[in-house]
N, C-alpha and C. Protein backbone atom coordinates (compact mmCIF):
# COMPACT_ATOMS: atom_id res chain seq x y z
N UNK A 1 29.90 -33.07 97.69
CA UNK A 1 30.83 -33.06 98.80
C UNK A 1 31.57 -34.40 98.83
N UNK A 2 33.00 -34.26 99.37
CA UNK A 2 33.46 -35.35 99.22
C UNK A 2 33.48 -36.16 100.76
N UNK A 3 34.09 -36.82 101.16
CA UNK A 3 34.16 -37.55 102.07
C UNK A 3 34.30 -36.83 103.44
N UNK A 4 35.45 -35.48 103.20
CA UNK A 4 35.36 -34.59 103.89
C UNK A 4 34.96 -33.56 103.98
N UNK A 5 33.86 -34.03 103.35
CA UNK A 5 32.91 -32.38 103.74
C UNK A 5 33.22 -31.50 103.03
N UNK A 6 34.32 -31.41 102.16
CA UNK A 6 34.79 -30.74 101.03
C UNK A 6 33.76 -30.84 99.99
N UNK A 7 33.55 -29.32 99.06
CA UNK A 7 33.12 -29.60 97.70
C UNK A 7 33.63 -30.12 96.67
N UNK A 8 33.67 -30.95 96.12
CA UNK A 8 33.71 -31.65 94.85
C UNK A 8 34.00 -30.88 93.51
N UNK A 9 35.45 -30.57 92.69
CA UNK A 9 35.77 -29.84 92.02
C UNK A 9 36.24 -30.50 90.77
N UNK A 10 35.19 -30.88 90.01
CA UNK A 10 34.92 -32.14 88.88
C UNK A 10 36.01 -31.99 88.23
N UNK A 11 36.68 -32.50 86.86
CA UNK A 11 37.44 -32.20 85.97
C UNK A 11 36.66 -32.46 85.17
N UNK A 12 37.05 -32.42 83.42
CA UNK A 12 36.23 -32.48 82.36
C UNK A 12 35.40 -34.39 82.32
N UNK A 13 36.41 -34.73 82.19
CA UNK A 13 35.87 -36.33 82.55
C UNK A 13 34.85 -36.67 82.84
N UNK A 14 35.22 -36.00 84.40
CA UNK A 14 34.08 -36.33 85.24
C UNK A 14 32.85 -35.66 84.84
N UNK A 15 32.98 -34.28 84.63
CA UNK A 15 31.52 -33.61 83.66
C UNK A 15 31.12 -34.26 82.83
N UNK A 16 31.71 -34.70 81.96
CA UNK A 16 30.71 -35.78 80.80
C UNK A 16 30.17 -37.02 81.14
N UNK A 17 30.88 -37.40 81.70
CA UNK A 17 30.40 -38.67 83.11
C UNK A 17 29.11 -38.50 83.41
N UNK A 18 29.26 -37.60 84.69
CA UNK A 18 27.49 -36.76 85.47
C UNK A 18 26.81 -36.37 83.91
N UNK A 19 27.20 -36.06 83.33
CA UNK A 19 25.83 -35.04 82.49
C UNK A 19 25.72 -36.74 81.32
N UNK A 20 26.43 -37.26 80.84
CA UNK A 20 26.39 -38.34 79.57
C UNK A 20 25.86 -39.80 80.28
N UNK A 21 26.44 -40.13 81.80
CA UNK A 21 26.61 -41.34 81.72
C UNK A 21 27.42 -42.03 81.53
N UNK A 22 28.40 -41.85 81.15
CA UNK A 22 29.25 -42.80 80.09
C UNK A 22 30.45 -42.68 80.82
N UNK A 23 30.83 -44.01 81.68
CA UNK A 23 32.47 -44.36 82.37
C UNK A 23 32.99 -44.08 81.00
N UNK A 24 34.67 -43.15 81.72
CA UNK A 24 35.70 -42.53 81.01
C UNK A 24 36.28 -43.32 80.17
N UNK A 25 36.45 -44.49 80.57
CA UNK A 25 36.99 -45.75 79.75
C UNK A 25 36.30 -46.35 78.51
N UNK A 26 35.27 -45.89 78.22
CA UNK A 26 34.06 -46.22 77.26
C UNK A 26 34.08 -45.17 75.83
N UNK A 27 34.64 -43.95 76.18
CA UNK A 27 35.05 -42.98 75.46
C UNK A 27 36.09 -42.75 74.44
N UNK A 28 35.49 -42.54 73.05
CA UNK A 28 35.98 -43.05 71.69
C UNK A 28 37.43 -44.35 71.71
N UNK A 29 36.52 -45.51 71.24
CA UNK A 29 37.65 -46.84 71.43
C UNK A 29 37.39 -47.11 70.02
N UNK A 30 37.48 -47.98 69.54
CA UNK A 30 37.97 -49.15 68.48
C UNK A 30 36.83 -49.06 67.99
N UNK A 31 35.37 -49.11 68.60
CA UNK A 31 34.02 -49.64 67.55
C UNK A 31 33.50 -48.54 66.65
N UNK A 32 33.81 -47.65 67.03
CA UNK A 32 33.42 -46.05 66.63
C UNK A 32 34.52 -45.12 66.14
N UNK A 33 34.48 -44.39 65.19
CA UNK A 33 35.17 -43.18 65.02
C UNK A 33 33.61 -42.19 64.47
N UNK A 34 34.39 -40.92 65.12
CA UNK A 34 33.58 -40.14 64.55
C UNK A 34 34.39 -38.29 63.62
N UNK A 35 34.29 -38.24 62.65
CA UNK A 35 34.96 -37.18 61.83
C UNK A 35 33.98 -36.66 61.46
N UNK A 36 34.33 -35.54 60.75
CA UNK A 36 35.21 -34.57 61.11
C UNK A 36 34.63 -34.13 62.56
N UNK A 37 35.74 -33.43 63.51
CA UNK A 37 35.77 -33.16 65.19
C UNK A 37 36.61 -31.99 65.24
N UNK A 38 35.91 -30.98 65.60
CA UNK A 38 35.15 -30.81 65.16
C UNK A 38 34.22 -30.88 64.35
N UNK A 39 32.48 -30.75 64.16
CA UNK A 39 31.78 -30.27 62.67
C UNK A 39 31.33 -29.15 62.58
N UNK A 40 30.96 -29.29 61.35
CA UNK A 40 30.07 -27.76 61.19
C UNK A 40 28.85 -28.38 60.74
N UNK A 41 29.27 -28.87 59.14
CA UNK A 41 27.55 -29.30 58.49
C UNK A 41 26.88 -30.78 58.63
N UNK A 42 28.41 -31.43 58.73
CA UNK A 42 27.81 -32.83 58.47
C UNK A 42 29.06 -33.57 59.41
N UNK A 43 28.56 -34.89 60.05
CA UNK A 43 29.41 -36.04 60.39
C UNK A 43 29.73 -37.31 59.98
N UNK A 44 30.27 -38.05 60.13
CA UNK A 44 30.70 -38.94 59.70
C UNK A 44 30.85 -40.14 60.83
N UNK A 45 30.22 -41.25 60.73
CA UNK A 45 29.95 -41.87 61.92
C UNK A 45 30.57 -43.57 61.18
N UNK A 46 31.40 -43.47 61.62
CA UNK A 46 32.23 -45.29 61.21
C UNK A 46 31.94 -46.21 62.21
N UNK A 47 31.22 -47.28 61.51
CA UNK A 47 31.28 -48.14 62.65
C UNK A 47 31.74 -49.26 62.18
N UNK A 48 32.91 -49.81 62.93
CA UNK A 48 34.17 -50.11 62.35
C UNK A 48 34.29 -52.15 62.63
N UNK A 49 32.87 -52.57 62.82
CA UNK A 49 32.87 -53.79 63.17
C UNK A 49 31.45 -53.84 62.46
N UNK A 50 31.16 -55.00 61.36
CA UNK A 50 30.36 -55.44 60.81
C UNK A 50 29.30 -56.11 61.70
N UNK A 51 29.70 -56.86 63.18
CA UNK A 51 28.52 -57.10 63.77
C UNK A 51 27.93 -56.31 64.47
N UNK A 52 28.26 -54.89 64.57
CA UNK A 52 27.50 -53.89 65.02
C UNK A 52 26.30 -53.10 63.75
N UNK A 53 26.79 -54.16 62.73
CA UNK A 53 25.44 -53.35 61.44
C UNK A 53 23.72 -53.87 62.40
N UNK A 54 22.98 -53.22 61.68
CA UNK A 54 21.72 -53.03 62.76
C UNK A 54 21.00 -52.91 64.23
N UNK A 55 22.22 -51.50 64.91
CA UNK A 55 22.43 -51.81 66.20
C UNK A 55 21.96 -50.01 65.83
N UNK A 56 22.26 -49.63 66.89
CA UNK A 56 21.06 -48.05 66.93
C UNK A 56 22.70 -47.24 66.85
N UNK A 57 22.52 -45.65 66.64
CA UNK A 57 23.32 -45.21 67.34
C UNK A 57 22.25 -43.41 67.54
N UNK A 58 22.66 -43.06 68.76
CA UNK A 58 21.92 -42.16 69.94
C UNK A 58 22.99 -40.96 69.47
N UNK A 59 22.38 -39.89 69.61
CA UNK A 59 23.49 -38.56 69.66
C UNK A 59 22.41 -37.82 70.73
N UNK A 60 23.45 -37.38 71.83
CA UNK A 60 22.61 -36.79 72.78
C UNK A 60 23.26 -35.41 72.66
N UNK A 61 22.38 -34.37 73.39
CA UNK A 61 23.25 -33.25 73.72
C UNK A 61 24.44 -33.34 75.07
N UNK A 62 24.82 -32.03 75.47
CA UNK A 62 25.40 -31.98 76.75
C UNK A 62 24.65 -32.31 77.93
N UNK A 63 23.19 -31.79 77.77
CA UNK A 63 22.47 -31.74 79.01
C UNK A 63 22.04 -33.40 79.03
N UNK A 64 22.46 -34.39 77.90
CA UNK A 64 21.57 -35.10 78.26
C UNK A 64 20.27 -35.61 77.69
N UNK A 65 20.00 -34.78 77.20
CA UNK A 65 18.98 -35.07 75.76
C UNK A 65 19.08 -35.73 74.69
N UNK A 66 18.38 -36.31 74.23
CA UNK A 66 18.14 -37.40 73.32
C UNK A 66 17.85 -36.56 72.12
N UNK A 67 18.83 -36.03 70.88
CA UNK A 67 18.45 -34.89 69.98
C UNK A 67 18.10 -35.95 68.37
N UNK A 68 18.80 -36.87 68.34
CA UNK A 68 19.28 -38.34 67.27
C UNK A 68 18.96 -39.27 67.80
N UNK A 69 17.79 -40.43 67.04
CA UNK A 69 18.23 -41.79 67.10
C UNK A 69 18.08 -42.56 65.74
N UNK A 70 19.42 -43.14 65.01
CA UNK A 70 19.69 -43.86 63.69
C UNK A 70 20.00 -44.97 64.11
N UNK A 71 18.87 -45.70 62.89
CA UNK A 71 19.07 -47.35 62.80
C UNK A 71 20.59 -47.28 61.80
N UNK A 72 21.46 -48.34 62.70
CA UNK A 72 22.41 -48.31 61.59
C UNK A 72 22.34 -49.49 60.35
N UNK A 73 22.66 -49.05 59.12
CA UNK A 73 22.43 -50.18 57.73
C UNK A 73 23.80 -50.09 57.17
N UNK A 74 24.66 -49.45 57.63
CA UNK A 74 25.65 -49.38 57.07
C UNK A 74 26.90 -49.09 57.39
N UNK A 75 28.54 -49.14 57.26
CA UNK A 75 29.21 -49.18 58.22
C UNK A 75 29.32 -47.69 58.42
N UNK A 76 28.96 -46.96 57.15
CA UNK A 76 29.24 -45.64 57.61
C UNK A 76 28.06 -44.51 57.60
N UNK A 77 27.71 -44.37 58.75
CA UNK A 77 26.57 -43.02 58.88
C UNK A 77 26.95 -41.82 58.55
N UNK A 78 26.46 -40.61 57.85
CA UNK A 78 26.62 -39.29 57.56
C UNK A 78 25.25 -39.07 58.03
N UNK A 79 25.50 -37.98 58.76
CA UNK A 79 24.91 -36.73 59.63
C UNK A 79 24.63 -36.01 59.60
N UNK A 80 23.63 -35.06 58.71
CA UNK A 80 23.73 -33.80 58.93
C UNK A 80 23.00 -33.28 60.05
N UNK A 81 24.23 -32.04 60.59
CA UNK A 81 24.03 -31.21 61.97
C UNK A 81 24.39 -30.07 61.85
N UNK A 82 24.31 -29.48 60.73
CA UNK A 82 24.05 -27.77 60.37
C UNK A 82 22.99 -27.32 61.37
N UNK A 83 21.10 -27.95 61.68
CA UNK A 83 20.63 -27.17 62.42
C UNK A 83 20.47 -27.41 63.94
N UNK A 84 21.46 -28.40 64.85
CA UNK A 84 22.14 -28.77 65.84
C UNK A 84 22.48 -27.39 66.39
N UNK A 85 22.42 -26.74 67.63
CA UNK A 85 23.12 -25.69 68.36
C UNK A 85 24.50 -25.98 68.48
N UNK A 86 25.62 -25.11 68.73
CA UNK A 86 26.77 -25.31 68.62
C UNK A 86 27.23 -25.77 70.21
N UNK A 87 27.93 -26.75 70.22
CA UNK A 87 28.27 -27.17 71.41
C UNK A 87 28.53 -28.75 71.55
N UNK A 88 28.83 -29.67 72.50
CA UNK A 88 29.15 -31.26 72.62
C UNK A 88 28.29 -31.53 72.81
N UNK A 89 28.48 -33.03 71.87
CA UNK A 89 27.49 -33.89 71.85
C UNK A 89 28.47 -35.45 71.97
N UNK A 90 27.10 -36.12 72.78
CA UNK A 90 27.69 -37.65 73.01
C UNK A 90 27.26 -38.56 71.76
N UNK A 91 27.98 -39.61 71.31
CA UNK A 91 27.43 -40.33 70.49
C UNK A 91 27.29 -41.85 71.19
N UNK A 92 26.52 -42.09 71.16
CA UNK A 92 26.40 -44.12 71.63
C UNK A 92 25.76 -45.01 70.38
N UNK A 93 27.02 -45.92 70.53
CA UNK A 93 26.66 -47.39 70.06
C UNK A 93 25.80 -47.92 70.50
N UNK A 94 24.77 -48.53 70.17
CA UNK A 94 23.89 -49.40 71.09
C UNK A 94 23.38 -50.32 70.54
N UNK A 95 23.49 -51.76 71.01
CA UNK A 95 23.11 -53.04 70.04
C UNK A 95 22.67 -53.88 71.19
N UNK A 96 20.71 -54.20 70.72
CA UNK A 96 20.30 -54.99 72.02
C UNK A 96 20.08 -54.30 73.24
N UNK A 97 19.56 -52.50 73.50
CA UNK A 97 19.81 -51.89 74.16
C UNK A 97 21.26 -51.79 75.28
N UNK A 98 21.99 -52.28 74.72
CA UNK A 98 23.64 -52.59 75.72
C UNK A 98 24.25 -51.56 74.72
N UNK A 99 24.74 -50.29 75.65
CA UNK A 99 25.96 -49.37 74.91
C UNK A 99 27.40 -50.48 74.50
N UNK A 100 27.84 -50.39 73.57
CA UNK A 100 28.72 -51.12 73.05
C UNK A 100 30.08 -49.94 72.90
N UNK A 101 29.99 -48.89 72.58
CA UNK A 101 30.93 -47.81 72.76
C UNK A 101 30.29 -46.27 72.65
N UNK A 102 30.63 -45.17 73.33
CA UNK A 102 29.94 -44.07 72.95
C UNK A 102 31.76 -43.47 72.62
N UNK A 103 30.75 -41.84 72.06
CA UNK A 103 32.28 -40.78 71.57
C UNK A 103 31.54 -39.50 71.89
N UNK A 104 32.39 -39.03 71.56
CA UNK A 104 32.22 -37.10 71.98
C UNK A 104 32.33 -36.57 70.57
N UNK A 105 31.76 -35.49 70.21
CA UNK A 105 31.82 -34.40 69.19
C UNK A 105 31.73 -33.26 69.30
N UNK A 106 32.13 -32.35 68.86
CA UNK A 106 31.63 -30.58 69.22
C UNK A 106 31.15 -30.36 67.29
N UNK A 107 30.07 -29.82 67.68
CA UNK A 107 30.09 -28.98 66.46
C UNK A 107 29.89 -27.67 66.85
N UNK A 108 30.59 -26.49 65.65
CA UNK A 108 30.86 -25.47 65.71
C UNK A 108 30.04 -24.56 65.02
């Protein structure tokens, strides 16, 4: 409810927000790319700043779940998520437990 007693009629944003965590502004920037975005079998996880080498990165589901966690060694992670359910997933940077950038993915 909002201020006036009204119900609250989220937009997408805001859904990944409530269910991820993750302020809108935090959502795929500069430290991260993630391809192909759709996926099907496999991802591709760039992490595009050398002082983020040995920093974690998290792939959650929609609900929120913790499905991935990779130590990163390298700038570029590959993924396979062939047996992943089809649907969005969050990705987070994390170095020093401090999110440094998260992204969105769907696989199909």
């Amino acid at each position: 409810m909002d201020a006036n007693g009204k119900p609250l009629r989220p937009n997408s944003c805001e859904v990944l927000v409530l269910i991820a965590g993750i302020p809108p502004d935090n959502l795929n920037g500069d430290h991260l790319q993630i391809y192909p975005n759709p996926a099907k079998d496999i991802i591709n996880i760039n992490i595009n700043h050398p002082e983020y080498l040995n920093s974690v990165v998290e792939i959650f589901n929609a609900e929120g779940k913790l499905v991935r966690k990779i130590l990163v060694n390298d700038p570029v992670v590959i993924l396979e998520v062939s047996e992943l359910p089809h649907g969005l997933f969050i990705c987070k940077l994390k170095l020093f437990n401090e999110i440094i950038e998260s992204g969105k993915f769907i696989i199909k």
